[in-house]
Protein backbone atom coordinates (compact mmCIF):
# COMPACT_ATOMS: atom_id res chain seq x y z
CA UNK A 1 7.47 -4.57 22.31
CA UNK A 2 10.90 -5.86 21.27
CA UNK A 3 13.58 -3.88 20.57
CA UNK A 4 13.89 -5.09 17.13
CA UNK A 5 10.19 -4.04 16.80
CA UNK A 6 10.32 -0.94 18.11
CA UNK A 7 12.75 0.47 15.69
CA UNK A 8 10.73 -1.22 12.25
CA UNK A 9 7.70 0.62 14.40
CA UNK A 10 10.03 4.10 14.68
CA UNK A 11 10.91 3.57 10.59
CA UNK A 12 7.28 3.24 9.74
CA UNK A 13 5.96 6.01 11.34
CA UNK A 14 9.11 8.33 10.00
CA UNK A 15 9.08 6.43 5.99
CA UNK A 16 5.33 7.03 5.97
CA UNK A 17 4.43 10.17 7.46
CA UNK A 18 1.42 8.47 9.50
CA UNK A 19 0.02 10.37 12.07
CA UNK A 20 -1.09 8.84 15.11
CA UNK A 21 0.70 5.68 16.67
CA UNK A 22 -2.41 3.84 16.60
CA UNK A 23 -2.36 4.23 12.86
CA UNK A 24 1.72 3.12 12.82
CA UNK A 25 0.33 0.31 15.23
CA UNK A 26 -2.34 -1.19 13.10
CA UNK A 27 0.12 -0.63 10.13
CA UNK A 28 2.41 -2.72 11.62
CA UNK A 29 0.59 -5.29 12.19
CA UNK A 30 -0.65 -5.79 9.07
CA UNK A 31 3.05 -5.87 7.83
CA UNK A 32 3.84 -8.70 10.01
CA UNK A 33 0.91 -10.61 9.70
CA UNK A 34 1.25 -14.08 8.56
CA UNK A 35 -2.04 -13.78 6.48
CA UNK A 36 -0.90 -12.54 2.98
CA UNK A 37 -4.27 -10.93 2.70
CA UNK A 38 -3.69 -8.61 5.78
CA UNK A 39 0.02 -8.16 3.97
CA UNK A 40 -1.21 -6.75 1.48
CA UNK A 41 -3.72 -4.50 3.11
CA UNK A 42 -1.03 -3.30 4.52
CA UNK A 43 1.10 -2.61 1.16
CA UNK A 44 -2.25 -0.86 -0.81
CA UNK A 45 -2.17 1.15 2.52
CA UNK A 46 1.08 2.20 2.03
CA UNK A 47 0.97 2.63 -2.20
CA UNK A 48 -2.17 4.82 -0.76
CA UNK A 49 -0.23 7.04 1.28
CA UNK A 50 2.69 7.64 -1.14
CA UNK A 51 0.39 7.86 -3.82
CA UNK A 52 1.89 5.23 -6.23
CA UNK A 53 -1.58 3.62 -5.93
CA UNK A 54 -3.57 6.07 -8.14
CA UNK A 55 -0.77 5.90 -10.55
CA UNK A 56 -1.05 2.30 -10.89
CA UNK A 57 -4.99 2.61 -11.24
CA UNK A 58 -4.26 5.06 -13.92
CA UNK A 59 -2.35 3.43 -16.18
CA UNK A 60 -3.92 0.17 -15.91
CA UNK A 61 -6.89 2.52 -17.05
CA UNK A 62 -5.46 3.74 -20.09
CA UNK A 63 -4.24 0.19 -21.10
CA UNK A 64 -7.94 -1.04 -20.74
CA UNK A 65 -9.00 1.67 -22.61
CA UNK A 66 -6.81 0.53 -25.50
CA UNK A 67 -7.60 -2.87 -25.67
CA UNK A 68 -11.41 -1.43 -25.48
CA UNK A 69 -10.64 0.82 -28.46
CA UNK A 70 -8.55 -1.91 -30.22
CA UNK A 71 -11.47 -4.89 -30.03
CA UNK A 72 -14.20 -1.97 -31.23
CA UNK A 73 -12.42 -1.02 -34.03
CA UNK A 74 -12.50 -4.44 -35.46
């Protein structure tokens, strides 16, 4: 591995609190995949992990229950 990869590989397993390096591994390569799907695997992975994921889920809920409440009401 690179130099220059080794230390984005030392920053992601210190940022994100991941646990074993195969985890960091696979992480990483998502990250630098040239597939945007894999990309953003890697990014919901992450928004997982930090927990900004379930926040995100949770207030698109409460806007869809609004509009639902909003078109019943008419």
């Amino acid at each position: 591995m690179p130099q220059e990869a080794d230390a984005r590989f030392t920053e992601l397993k210190e940022e994100h609190g991941l646990s074993t390096e195969e985890e960091v591994g696979l992480l990483y390569l998502m990250l630098t995949s040239r597939n945007p799907l894999r990309v953003l695997s890697g990014k919901f992975l992450i928004w997982e992990r930090n927990g900004t994921l379930i926040k995100i889920l949770q207030v698109t809920a409460v806007i869809a229950l609004i509009i639902v409440f909003i078109v019943v009401r008419r």
